[in-house]
Protein backbone atom coordinates (compact mmCIF):
# COMPACT_ATOMS: atom_id res chain seq x y z
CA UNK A 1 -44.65 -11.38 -16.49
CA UNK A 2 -44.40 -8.44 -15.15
CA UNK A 3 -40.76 -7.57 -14.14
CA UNK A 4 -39.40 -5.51 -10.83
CA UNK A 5 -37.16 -2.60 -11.26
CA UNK A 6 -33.66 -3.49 -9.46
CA UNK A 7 -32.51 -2.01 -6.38
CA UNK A 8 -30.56 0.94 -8.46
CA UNK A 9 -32.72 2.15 -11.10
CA UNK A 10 -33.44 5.22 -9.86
CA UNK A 11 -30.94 8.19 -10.44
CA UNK A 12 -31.00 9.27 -6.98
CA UNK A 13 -29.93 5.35 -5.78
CA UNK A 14 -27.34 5.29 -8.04
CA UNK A 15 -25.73 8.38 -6.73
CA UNK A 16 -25.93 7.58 -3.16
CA UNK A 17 -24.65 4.19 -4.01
CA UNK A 18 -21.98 5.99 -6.07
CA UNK A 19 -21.27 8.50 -2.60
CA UNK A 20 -21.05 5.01 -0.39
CA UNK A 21 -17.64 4.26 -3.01
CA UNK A 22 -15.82 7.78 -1.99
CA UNK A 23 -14.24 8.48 1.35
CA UNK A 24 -15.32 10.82 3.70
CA UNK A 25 -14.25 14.31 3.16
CA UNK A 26 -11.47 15.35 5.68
CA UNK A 27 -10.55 12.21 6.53
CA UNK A 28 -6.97 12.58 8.34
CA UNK A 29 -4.49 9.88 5.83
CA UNK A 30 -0.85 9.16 6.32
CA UNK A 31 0.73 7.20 3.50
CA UNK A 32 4.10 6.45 4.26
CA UNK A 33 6.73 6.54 1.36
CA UNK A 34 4.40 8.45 -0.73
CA UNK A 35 6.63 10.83 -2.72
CA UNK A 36 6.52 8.58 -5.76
CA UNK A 37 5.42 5.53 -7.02
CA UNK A 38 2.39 3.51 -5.87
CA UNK A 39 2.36 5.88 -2.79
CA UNK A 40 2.71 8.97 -4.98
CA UNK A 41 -0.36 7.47 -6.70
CA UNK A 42 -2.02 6.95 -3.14
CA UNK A 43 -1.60 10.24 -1.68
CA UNK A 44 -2.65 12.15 -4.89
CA UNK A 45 -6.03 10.10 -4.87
CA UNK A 46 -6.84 10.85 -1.61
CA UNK A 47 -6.16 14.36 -1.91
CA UNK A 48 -8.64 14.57 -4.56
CA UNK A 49 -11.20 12.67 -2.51
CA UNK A 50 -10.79 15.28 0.29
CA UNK A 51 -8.64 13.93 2.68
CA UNK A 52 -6.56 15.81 4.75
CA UNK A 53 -3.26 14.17 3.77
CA UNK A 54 0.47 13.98 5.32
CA UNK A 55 2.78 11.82 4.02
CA UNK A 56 6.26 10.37 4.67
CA UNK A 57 9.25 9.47 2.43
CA UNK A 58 13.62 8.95 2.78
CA UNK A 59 13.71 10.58 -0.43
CA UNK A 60 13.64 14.44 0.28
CA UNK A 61 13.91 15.77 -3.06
CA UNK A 62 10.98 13.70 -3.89
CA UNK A 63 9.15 14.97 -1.20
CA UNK A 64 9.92 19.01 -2.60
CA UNK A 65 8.34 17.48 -5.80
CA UNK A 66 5.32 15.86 -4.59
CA UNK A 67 4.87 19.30 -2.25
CA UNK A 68 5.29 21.57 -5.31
CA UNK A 69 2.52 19.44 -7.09
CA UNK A 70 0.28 19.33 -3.80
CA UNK A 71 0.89 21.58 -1.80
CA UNK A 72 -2.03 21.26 0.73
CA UNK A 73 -0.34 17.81 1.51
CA UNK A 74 2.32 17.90 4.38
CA UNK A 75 5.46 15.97 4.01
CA UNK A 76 7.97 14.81 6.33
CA UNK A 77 11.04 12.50 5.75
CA UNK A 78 11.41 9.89 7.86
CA UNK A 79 12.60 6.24 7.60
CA UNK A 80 10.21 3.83 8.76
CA UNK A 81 12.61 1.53 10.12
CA UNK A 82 14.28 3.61 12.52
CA UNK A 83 11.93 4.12 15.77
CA UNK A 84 13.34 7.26 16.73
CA UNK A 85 12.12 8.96 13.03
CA UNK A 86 9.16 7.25 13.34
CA UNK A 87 8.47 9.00 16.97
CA UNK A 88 9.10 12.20 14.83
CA UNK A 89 6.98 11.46 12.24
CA UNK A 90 4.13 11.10 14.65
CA UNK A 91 4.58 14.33 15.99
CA UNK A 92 4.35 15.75 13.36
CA UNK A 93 0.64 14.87 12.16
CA UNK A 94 -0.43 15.00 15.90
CA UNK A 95 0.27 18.28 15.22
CA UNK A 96 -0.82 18.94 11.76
CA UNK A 97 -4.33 17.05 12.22
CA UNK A 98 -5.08 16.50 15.81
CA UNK A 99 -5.64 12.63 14.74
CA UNK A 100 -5.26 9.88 12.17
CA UNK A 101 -8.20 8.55 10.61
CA UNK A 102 -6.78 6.20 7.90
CA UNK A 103 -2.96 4.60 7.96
CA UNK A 104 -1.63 3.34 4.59
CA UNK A 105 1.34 1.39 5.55
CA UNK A 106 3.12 1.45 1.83
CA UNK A 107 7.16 1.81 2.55
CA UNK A 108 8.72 -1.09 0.63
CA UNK A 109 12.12 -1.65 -0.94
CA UNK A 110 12.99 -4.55 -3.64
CA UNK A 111 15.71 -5.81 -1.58
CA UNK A 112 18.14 -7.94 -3.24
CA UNK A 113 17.64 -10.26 -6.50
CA UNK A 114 19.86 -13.83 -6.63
CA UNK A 115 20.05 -17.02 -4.69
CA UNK A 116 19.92 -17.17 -1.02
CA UNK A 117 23.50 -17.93 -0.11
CA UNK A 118 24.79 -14.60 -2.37
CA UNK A 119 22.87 -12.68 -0.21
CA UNK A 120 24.59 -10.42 1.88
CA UNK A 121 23.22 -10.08 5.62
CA UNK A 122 23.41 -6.59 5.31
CA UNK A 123 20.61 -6.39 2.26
CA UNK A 124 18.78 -9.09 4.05
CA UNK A 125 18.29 -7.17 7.22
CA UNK A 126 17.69 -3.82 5.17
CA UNK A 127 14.51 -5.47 3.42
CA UNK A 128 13.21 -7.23 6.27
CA UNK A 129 13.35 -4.02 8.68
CA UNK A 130 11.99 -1.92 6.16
CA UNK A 131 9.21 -3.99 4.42
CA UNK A 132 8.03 -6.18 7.54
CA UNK A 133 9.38 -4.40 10.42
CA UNK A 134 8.77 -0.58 9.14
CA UNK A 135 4.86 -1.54 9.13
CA UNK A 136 5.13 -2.57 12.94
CA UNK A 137 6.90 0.59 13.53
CA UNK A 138 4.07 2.50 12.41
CA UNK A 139 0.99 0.53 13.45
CA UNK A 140 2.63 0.75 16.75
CA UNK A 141 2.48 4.49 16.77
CA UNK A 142 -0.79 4.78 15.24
CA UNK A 143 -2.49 2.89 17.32
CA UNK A 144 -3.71 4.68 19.71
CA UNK A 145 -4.81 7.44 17.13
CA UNK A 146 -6.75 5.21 15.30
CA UNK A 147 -8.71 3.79 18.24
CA UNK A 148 -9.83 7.23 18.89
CA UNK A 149 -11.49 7.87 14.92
CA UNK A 150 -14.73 7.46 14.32
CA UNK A 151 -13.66 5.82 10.80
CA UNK A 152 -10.48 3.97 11.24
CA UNK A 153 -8.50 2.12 8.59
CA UNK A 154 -5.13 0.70 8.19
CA UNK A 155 -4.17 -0.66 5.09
CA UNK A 156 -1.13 -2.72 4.37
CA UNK A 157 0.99 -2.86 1.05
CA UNK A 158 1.72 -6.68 0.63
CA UNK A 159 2.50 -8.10 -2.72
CA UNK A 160 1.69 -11.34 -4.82
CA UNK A 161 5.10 -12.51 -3.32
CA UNK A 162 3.09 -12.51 -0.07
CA UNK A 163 0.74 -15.42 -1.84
CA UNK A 164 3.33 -17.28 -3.73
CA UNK A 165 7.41 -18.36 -3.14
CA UNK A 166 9.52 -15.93 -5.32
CA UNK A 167 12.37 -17.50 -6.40
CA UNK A 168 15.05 -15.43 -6.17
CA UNK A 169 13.66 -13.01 -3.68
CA UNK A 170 13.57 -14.63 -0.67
CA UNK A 171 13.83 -11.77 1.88
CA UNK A 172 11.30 -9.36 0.09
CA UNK A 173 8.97 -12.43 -0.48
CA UNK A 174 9.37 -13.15 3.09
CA UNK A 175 8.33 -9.69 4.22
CA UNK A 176 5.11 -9.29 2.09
CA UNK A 177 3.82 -12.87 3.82
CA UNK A 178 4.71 -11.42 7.06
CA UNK A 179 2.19 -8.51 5.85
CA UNK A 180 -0.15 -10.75 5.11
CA UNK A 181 0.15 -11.75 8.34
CA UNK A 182 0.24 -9.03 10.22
CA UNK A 183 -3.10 -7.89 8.37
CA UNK A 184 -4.91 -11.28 9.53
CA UNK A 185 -3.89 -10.97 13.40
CA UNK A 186 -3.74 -6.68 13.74
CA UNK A 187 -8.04 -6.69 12.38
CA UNK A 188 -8.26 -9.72 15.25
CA UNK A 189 -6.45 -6.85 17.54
CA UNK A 190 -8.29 -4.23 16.80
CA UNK A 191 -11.23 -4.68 15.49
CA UNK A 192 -13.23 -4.70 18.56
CA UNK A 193 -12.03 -1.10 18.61
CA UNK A 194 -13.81 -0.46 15.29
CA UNK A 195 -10.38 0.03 13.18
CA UNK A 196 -10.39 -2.30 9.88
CA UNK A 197 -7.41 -3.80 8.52
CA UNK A 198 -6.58 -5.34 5.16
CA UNK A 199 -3.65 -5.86 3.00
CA UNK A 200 -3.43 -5.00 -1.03
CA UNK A 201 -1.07 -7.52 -2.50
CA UNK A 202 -0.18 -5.86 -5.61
CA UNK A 203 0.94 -7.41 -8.97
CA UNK A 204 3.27 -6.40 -12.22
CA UNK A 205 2.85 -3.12 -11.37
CA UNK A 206 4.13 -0.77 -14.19
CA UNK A 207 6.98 2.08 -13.54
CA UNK A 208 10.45 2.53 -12.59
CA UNK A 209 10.62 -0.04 -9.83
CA UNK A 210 9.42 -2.86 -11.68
CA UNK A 211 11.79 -1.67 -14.62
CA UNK A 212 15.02 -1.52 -12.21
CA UNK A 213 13.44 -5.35 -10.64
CA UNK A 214 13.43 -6.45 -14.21
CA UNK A 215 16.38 -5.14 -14.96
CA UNK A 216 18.16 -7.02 -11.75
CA UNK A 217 16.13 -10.75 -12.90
CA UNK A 218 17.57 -10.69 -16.40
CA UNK A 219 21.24 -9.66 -15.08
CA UNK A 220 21.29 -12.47 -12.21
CA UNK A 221 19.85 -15.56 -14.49
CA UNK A 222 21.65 -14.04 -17.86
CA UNK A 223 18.70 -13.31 -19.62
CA UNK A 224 17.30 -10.35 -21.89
CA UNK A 225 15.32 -7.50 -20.30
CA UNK A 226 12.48 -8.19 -22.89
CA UNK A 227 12.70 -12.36 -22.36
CA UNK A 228 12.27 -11.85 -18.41
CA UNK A 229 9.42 -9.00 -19.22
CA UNK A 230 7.81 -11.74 -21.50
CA UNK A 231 7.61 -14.10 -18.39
CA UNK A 232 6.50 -11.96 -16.06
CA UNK A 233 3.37 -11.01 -18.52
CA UNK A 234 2.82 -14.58 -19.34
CA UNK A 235 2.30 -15.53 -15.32
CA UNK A 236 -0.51 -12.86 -15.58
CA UNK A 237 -3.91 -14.03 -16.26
CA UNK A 238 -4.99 -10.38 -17.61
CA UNK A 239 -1.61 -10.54 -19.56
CA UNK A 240 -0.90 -6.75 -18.88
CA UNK A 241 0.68 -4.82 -15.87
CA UNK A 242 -1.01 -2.99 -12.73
CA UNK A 243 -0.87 0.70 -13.07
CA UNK A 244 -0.50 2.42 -9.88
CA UNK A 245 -3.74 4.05 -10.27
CA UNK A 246 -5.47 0.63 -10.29
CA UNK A 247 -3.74 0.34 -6.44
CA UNK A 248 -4.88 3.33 -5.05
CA UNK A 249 -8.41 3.16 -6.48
CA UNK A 250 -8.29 0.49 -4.37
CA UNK A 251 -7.44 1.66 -1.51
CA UNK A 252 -9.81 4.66 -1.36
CA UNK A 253 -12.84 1.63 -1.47
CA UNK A 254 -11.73 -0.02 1.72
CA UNK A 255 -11.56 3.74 3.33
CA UNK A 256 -14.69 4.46 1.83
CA UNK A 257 -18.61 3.80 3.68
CA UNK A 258 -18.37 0.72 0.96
CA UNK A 259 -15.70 -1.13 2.46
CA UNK A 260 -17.02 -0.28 6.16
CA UNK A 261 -16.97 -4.05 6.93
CA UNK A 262 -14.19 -5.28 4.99
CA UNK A 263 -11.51 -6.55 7.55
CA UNK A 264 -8.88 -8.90 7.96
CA UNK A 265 -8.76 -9.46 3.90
CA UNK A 266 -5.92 -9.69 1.67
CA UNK A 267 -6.86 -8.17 -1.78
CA UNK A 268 -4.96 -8.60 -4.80
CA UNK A 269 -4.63 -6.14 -7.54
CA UNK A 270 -2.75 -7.82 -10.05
CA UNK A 271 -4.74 -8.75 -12.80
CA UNK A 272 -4.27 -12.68 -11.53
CA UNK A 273 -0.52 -13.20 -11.28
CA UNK A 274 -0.77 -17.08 -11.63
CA UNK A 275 2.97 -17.71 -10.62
CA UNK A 276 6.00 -16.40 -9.75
């Protein structure tokens, strides 16, 4: 029986099948909190692809380190939950890049770790305007530069807490299933004017934000550091963390030609979190 070659076995299919994975070149990205962590991991992987990049962080100092390493990238401090920086921010890439071709909404903060009534209102609010509400900020602003690209993209950091109840949590799980949200009805929105939306959702994800969330979990329920590590691993199907990397790879598909008609889609990244 005489067998038929696949659709790739040709070198030159393979590399334009390999070209459809990478973004366009110049591509005009903001990331916002991108000095360090997953957005730090973001930003640098765009860069390399060839995107024009600007992003925005609270953390200044950061920012001078992320700018020494990179310094074609602009940066700009602002906090996304305060409209009046975000107007700012905004300016600013108008005027770097004319545009914005590709919006990574990643700001996020851990919020507080214990039950619901030792929660102060103050740490509530704080999560909720910064995870949930900082996205709406943005979108809000980008909007309109978005419906003008050619090759529009939003994408939304969520988390696995957007998928399952997080003990313990409860505002920062709240947030990421408002993201999830917000992902579903903004590609309803505006789609029709050719911009995709989609959420990552994030797992274990391994640095100094998981360590400090860690740290918090074993203090509030009186446990070890390496017993609340231990549980976190077992939930995991893969049984190991995320690295950051894993993330951003990620996120350069659903900018890329690849992920052209990927909308409205809530992706984890976690290696199967099976639980919180």
């Amino acid at each position: 029986m005489q067998v038929r070659p696949g659709p790739l076995t040709e070198k030159r299919d393979i590399v334009t099948y390999l070209d459809r994975l990478r973004p366009r070149k110049g591509l005009r990205v903001l990331v916002t909190a991108g000095a360090s962590g997953i957005g730090a991991a973001i930003a640098a992987a765009f860069l390399e692809a060839g995107a024009k990049l600007a992003i925005c962080d609270v953390d200044a100092a950061a920012l001078e380190r992320f700018k020494a390493e990179h310094p074609d990238a602009q940066c700009l401090v602002a906090d996304v939950s305060d409209p009046e920086a975000v107007d700012r921010l905004f300016d600013g890439v108008e005027h770097a890049f004319g545009g914005l071709d590709v919006l990574v909404n990643n700001a996020g903060i851990a919020g507080p770790t214990g039950p619901i009534e030792t929660l102060s209102t103050d740490d509530i609010r704080r999560t909720i305007e910064i995870d949930l509400v900082g996205q709406l900020l943005v979108t809000r602003r980008a909007a309109a530069l978005l419906k003008r690209s050619d090759d529009a993209a939003i994408i939304n950091i969520s988390s696995v807490a957007g998928r399952f109840g997080y003990a313990m949590r409860s505002p920062y799980s709240a947030s990421k299933w408002g993201i999830v949200g917000l992902t579903a009805t903004l590609a309803k929105e505006m789609g029709p004017d050719g911009v995709r939306v989609n959420a990552i959702l994030p797992g274990v994800v391994r640095g100094a934000r998981m360590d400090k969330v860690i740290s918090a979990r074993a203090e509030a329920s009186g446990r070890t550091v390496a017993a609340v590590e231990e549980d976190y691993l077992s939930s995991i199907s893969l049984r190991r963390m995320v690295d950051p990397d894993d993330v951003a790879l990620t996120a350069l598909f659903l900018s890329s030609p690849a992920g052209a008609n990927i909308s409205g889609q809530s992706i984890g990244v976690c290696g199967n979190v099976e639980y919180l």
